[in-house]
C-alpha atoms as a PDB file:
ATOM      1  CA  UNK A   1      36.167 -51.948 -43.672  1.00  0.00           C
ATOM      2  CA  UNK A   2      34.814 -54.345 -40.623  1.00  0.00           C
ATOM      3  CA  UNK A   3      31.552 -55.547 -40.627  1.00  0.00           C
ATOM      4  CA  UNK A   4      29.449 -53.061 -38.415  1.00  0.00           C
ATOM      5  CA  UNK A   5      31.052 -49.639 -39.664  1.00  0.00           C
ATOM      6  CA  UNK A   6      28.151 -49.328 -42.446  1.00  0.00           C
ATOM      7  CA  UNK A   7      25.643 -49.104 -39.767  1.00  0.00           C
ATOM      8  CA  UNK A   8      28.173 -46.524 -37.437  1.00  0.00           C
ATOM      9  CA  UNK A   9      28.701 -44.502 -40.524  1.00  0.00           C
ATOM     10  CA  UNK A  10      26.525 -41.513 -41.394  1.00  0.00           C
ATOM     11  CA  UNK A  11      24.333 -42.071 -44.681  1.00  0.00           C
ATOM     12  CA  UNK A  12      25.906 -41.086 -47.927  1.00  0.00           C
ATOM     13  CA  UNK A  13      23.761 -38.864 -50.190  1.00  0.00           C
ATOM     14  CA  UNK A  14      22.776 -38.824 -53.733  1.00  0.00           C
ATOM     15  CA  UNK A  15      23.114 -36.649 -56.446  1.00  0.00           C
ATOM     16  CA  UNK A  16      21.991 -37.340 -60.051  1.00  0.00           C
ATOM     17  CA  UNK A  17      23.712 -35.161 -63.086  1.00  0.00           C
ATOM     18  CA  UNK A  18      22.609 -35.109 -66.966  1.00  0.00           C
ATOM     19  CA  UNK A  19      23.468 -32.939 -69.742  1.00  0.00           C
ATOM     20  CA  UNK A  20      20.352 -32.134 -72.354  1.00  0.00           C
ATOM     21  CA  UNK A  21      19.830 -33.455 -75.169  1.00  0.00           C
ATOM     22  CA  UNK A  22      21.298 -32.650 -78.212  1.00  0.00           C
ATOM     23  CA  UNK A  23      20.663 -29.097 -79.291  1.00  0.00           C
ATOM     24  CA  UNK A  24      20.483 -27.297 -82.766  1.00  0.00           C
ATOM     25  CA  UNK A  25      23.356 -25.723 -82.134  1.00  0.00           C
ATOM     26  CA  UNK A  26      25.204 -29.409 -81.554  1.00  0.00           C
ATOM     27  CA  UNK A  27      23.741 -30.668 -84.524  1.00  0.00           C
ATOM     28  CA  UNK A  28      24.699 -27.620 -86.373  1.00  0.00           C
ATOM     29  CA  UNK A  29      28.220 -27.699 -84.992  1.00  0.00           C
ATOM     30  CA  UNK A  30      27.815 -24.160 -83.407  1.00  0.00           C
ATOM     31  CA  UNK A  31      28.791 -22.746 -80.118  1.00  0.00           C
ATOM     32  CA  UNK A  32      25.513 -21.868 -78.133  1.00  0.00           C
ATOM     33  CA  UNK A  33      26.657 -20.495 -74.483  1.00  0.00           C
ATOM     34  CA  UNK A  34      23.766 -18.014 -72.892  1.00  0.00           C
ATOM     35  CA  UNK A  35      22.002 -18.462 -76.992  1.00  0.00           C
ATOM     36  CA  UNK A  36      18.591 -20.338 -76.313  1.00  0.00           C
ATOM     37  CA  UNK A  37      18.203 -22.915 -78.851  1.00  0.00           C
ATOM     38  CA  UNK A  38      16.285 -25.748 -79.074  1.00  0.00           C
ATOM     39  CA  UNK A  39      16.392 -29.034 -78.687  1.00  0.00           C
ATOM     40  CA  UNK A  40      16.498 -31.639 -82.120  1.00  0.00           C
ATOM     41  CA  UNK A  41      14.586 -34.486 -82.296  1.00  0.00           C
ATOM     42  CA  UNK A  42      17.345 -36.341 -81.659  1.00  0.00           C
ATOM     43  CA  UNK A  43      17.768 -34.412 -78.564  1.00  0.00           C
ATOM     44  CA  UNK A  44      14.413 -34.481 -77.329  1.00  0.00           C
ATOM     45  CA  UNK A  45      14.603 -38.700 -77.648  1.00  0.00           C
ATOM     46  CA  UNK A  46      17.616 -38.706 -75.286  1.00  0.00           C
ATOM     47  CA  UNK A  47      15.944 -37.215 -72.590  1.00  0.00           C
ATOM     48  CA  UNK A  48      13.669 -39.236 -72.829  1.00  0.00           C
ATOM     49  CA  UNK A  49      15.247 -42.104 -72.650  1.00  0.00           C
ATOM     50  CA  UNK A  50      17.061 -40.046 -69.612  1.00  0.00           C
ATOM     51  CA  UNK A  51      14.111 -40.454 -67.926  1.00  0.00           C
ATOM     52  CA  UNK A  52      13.644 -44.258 -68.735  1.00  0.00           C
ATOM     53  CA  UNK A  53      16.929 -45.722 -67.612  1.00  0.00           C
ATOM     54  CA  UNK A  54      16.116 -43.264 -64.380  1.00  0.00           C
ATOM     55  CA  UNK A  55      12.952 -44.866 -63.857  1.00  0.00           C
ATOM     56  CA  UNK A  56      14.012 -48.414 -64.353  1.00  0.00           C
ATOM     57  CA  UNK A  57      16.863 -48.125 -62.319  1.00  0.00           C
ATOM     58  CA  UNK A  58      13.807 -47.357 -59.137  1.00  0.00           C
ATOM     59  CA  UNK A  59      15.536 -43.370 -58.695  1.00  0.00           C
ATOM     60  CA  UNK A  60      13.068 -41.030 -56.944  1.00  0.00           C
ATOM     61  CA  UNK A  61      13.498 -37.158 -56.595  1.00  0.00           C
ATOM     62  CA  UNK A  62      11.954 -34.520 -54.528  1.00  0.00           C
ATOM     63  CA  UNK A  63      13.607 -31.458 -56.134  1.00  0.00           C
ATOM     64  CA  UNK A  64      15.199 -30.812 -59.572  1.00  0.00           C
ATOM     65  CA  UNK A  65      17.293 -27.734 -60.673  1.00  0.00           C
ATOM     66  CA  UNK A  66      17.814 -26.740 -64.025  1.00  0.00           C
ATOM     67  CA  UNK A  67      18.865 -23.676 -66.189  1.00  0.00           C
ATOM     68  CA  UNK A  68      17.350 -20.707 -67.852  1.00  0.00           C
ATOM     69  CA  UNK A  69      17.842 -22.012 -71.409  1.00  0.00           C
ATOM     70  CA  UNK A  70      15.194 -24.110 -73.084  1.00  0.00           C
ATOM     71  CA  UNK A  71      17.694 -27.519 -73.933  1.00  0.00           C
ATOM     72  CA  UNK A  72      17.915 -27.884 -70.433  1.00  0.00           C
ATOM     73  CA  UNK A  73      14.804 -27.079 -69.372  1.00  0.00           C
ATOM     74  CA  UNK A  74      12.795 -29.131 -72.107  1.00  0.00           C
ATOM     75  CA  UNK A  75      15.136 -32.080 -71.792  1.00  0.00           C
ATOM     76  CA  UNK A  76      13.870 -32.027 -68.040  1.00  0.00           C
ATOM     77  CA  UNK A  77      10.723 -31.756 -68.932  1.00  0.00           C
ATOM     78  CA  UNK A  78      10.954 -34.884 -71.050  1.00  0.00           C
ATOM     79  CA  UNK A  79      12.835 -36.867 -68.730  1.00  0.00           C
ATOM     80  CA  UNK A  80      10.083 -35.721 -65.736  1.00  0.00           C
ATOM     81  CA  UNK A  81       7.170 -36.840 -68.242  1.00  0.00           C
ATOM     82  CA  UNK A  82       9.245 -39.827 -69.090  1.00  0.00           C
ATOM     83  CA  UNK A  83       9.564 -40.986 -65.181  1.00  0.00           C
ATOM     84  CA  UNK A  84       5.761 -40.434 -64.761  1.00  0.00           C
ATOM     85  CA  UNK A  85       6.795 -37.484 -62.346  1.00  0.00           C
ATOM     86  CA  UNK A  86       6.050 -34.067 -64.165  1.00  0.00           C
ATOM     87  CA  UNK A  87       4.790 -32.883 -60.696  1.00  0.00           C
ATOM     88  CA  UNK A  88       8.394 -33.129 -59.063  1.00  0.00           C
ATOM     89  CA  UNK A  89       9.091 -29.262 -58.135  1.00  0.00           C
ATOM     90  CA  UNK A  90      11.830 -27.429 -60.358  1.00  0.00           C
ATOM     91  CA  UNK A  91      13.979 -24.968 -59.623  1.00  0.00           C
ATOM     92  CA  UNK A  92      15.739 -22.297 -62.377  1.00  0.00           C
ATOM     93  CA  UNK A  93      18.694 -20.888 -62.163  1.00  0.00           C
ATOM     94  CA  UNK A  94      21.094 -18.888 -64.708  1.00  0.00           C
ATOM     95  CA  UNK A  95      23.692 -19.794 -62.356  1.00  0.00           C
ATOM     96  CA  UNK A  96      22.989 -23.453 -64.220  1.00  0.00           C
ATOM     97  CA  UNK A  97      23.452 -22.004 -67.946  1.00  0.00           C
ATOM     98  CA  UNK A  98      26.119 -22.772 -69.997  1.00  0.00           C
ATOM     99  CA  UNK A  99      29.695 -20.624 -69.766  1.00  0.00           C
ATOM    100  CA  UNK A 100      29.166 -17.345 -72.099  1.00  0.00           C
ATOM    101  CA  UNK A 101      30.792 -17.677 -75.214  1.00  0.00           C
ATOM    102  CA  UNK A 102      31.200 -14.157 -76.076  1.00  0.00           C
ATOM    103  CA  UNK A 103      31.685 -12.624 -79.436  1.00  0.00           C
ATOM    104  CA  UNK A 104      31.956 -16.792 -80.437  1.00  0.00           C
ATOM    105  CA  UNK A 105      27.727 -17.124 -79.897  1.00  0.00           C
ATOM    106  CA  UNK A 106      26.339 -18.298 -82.655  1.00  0.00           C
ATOM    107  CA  UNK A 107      29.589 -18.996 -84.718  1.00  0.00           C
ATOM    108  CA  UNK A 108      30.903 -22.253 -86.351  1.00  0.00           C
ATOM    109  CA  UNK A 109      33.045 -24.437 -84.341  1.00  0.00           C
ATOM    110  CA  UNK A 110      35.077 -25.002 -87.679  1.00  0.00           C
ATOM    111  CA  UNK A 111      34.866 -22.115 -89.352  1.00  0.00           C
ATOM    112  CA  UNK A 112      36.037 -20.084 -86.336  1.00  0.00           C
ATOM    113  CA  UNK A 113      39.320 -22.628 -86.232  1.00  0.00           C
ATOM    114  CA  UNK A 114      39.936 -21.829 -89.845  1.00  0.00           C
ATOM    115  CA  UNK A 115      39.817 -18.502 -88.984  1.00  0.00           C
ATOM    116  CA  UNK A 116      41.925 -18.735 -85.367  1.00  0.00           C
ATOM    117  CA  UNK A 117      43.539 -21.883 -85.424  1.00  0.00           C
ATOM    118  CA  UNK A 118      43.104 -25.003 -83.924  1.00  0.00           C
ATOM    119  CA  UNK A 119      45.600 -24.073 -80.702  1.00  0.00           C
ATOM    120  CA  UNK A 120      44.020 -21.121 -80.073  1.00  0.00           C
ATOM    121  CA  UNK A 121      40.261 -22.074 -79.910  1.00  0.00           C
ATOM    122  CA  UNK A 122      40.910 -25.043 -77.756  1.00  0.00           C
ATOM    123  CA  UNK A 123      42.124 -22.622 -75.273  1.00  0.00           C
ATOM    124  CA  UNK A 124      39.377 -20.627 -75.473  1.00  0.00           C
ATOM    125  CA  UNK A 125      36.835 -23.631 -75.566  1.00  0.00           C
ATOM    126  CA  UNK A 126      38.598 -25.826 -72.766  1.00  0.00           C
ATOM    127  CA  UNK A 127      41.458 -23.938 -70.869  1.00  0.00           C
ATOM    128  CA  UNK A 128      40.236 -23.439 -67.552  1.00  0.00           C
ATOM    129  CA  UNK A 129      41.003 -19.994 -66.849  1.00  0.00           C
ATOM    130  CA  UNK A 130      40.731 -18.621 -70.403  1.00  0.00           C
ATOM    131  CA  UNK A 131      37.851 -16.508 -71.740  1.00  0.00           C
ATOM    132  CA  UNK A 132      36.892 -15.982 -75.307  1.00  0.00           C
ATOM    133  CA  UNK A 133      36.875 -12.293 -76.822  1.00  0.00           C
ATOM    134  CA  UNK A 134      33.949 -10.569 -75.032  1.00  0.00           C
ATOM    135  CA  UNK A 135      29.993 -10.192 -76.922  1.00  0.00           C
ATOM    136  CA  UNK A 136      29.476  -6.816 -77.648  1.00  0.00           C
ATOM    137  CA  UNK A 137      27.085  -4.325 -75.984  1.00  0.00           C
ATOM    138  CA  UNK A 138      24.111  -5.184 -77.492  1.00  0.00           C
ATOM    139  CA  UNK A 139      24.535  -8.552 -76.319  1.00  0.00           C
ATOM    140  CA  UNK A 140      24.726  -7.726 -72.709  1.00  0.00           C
ATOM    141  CA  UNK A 141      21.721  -5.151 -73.190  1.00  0.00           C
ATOM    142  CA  UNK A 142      19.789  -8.347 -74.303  1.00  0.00           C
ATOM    143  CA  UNK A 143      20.535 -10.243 -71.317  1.00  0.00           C
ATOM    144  CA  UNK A 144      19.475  -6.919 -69.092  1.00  0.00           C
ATOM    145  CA  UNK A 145      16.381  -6.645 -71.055  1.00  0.00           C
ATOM    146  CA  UNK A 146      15.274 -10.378 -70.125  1.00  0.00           C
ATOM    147  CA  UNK A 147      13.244 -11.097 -67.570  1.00  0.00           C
ATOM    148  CA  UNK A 148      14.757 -14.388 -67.227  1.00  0.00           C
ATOM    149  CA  UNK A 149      17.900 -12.324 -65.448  1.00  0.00           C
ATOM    150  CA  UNK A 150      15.863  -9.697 -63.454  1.00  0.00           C
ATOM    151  CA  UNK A 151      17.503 -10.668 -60.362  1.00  0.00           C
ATOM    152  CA  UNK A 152      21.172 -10.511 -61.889  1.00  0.00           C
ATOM    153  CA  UNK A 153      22.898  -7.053 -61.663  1.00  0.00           C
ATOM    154  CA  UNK A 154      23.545  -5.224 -64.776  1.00  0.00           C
ATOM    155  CA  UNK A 155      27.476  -5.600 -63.192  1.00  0.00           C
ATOM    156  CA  UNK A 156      27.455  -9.163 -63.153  1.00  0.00           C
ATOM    157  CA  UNK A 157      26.056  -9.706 -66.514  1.00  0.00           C
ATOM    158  CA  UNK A 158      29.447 -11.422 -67.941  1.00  0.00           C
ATOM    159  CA  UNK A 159      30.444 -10.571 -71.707  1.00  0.00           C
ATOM    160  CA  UNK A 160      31.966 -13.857 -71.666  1.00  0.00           C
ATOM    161  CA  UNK A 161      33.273 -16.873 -69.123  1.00  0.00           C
ATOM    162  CA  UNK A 162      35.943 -19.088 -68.717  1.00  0.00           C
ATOM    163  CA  UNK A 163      35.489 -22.783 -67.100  1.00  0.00           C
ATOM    164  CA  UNK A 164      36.326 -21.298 -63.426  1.00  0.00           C
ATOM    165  CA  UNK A 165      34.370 -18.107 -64.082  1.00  0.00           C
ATOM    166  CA  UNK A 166      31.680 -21.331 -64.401  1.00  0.00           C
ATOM    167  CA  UNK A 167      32.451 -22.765 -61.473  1.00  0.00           C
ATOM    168  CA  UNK A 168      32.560 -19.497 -59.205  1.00  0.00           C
ATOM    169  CA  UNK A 169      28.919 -19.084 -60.199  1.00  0.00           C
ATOM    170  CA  UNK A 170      28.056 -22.207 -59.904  1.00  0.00           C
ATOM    171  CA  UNK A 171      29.586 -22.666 -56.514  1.00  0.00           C
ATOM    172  CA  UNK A 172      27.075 -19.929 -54.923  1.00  0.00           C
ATOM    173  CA  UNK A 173      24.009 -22.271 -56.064  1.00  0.00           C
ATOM    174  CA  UNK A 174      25.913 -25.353 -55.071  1.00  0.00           C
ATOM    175  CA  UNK A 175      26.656 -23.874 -51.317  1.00  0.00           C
ATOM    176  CA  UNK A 176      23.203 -21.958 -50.280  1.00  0.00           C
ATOM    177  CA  UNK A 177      20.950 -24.404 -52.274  1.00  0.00           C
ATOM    178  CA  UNK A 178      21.715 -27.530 -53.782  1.00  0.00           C
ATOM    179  CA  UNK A 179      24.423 -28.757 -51.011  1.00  0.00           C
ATOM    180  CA  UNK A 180      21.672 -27.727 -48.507  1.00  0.00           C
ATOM    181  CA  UNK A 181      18.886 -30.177 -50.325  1.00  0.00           C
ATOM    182  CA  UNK A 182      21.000 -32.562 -50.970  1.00  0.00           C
ATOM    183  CA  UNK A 183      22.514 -32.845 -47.264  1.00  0.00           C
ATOM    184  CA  UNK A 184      18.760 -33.166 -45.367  1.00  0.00           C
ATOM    185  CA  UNK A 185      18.343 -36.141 -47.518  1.00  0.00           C
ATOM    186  CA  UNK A 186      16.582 -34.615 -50.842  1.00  0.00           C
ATOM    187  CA  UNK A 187      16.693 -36.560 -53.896  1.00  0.00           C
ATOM    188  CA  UNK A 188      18.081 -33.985 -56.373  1.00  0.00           C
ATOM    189  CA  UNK A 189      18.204 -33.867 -60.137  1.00  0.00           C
ATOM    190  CA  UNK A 190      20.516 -31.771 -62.013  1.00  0.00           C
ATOM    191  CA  UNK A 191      19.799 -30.958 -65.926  1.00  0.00           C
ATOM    192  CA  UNK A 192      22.108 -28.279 -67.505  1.00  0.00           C
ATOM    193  CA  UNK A 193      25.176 -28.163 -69.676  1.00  0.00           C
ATOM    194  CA  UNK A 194      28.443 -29.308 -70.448  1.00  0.00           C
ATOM    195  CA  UNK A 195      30.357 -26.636 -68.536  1.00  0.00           C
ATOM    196  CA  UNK A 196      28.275 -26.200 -65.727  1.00  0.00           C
ATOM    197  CA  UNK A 197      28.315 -30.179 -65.486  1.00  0.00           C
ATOM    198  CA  UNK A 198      32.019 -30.400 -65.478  1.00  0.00           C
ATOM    199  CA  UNK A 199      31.783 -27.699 -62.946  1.00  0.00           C
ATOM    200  CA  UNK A 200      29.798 -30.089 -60.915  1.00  0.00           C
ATOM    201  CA  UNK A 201      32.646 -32.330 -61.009  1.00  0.00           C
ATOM    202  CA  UNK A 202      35.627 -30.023 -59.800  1.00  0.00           C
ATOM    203  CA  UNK A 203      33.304 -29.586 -57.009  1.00  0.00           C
ATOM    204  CA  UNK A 204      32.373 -33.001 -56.007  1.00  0.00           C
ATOM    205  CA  UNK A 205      35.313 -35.166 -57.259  1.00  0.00           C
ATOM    206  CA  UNK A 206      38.417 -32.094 -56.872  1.00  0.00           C
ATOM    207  CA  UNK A 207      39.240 -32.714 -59.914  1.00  0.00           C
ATOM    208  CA  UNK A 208      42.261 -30.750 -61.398  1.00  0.00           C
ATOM    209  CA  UNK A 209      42.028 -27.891 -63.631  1.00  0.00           C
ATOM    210  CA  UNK A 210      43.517 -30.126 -66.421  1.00  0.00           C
ATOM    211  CA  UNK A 211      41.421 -32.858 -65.603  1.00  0.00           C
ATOM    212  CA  UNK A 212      38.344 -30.867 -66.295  1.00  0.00           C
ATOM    213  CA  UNK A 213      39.383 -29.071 -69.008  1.00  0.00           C
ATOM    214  CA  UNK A 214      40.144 -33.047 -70.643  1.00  0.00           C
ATOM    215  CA  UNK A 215      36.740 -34.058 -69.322  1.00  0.00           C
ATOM    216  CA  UNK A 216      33.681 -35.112 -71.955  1.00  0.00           C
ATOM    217  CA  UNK A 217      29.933 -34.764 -70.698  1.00  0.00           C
ATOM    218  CA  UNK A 218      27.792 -36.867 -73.610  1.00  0.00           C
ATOM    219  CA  UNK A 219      24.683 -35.287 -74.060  1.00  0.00           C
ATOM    220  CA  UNK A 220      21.268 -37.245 -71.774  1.00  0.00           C
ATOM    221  CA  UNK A 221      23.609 -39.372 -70.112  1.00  0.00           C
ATOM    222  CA  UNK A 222      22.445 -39.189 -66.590  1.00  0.00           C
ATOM    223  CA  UNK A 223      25.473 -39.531 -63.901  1.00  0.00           C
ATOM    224  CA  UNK A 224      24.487 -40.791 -60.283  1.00  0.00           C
ATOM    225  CA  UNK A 225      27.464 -38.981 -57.531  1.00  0.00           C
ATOM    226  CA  UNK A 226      27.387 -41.018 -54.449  1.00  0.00           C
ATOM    227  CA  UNK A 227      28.400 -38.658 -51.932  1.00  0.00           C
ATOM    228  CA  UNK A 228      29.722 -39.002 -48.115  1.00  0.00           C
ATOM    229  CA  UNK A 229      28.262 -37.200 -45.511  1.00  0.00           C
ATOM    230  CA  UNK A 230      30.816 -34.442 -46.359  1.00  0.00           C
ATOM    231  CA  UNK A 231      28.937 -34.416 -50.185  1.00  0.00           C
ATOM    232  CA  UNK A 232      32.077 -35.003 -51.449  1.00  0.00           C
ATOM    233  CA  UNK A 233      32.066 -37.867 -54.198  1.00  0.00           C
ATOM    234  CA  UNK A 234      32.374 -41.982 -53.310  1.00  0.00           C
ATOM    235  CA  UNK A 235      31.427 -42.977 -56.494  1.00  0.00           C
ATOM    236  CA  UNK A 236      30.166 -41.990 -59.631  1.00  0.00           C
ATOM    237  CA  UNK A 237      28.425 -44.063 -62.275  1.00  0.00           C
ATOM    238  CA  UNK A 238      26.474 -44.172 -65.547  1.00  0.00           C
ATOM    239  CA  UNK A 239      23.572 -45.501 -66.577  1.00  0.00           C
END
């Protein structure tokens, strides 16, 4: 690049990306998906510290979004009190929860490849366009019955979710809100889950369906996108 095209270029944005902190269900080595459990102590600590490395690296935010679910929404509260800025607005969105697990909510991660096999519940934990055997009724008649998902339509209410079911949903927050933010100069904060944060990648970066379905997010690591005027990713890095 010649000296001078910084200054005829059009400013780059920011986004910054962090998984909560370890959950119950983690510790406990259970699938969780649209389940609401709570953070560990463990968990709660990483957020926290989250919101120290944000603050000492001099990051300021206008607008955070965040899921539903109380691991996300806790470990944002922890990282905001953390920062010194609990008075940063927050935004809530299901469209930020964690990919539905189906009937697999709630059930060992090892017990269920005993009972499967390895092969098969890797497919249904990371192939991209795989779901896992549906929840049953009662499930989805909890999810109608919360207030949390008034707006949703009974319709929509999924029985379970692959990776690009994930990223479909996702993409409608991404497009009418978060892009929008984030492109009139917002400083935005993302805290949600694994999925939705790899989801968050395939948008940004392009990454390929294999390439996500490969991809790790560690829980209260917090990931700073540097994105070009077209919010697609320069660089990414972590602190």
């Amino acid at each position: 690049m010649r000296a001078g095209d910084d200054a005829a270029r059009p400013p780059g944005r920011m986004l910054v990306l962090i998984r909560h902190g370890e959950s119950t269900a983690n510790l406990e080595g259970r699938y969780a998906g649209w389940s609401d459990v709570a953070l560990t102590q463990a968990g709660i600590e990483q957020a926290r510290a989250a919101g120290r490395k944000l603050r000492q690296a001099g990051l300021e935010f206008d607008l955070c979004y965040t899921s539903v679910l109380k691991r996300a929404t806790h470990s944002l509260w922890h990282c905001l009190d953390a920062m010194d800025r609990t008075w940063v607005p927050v935004v809530n969105s299901w469209r930020l929860n964690e990919r539905h697990y189906g009937a697999l909510q709630g059930l060992s991660k090892a017990e269920t490849e005993l009972a499967f096999g390895r092969d098969q519940v890797r497919l249904w934990r990371r192939g991209f366009g795989t779901r896992p055997p549906a929840a049953g009724d009662a499930d989805r008649l909890g999810i109608q019955n919360d207030c949390r998902y008034g707006g949703l339509d009974p319709a929509d209410i999924p029985g379970s979710e692959s990776m690009q079911d994930t990223v479909v949903r996702l993409e409608l927050l991404w497009d009418h809100a978060i892009a929008p933010s984030v492109a009139s100069g917002r400083r935005v904060l993302v805290v949600a889950h694994g999925t939705t944060l790899r989801a968050f990648s395939r948008l940004l970066s392009g990454l390929r369906d294999e390439e996500v379905e490969r991809m790790e997010v560690p829980n209260g690591a917090p990931f700073v996108y540097e994105l070009d005027h077209e919010l697609k990713t320069e660089r990414v890095r972590r602190l």
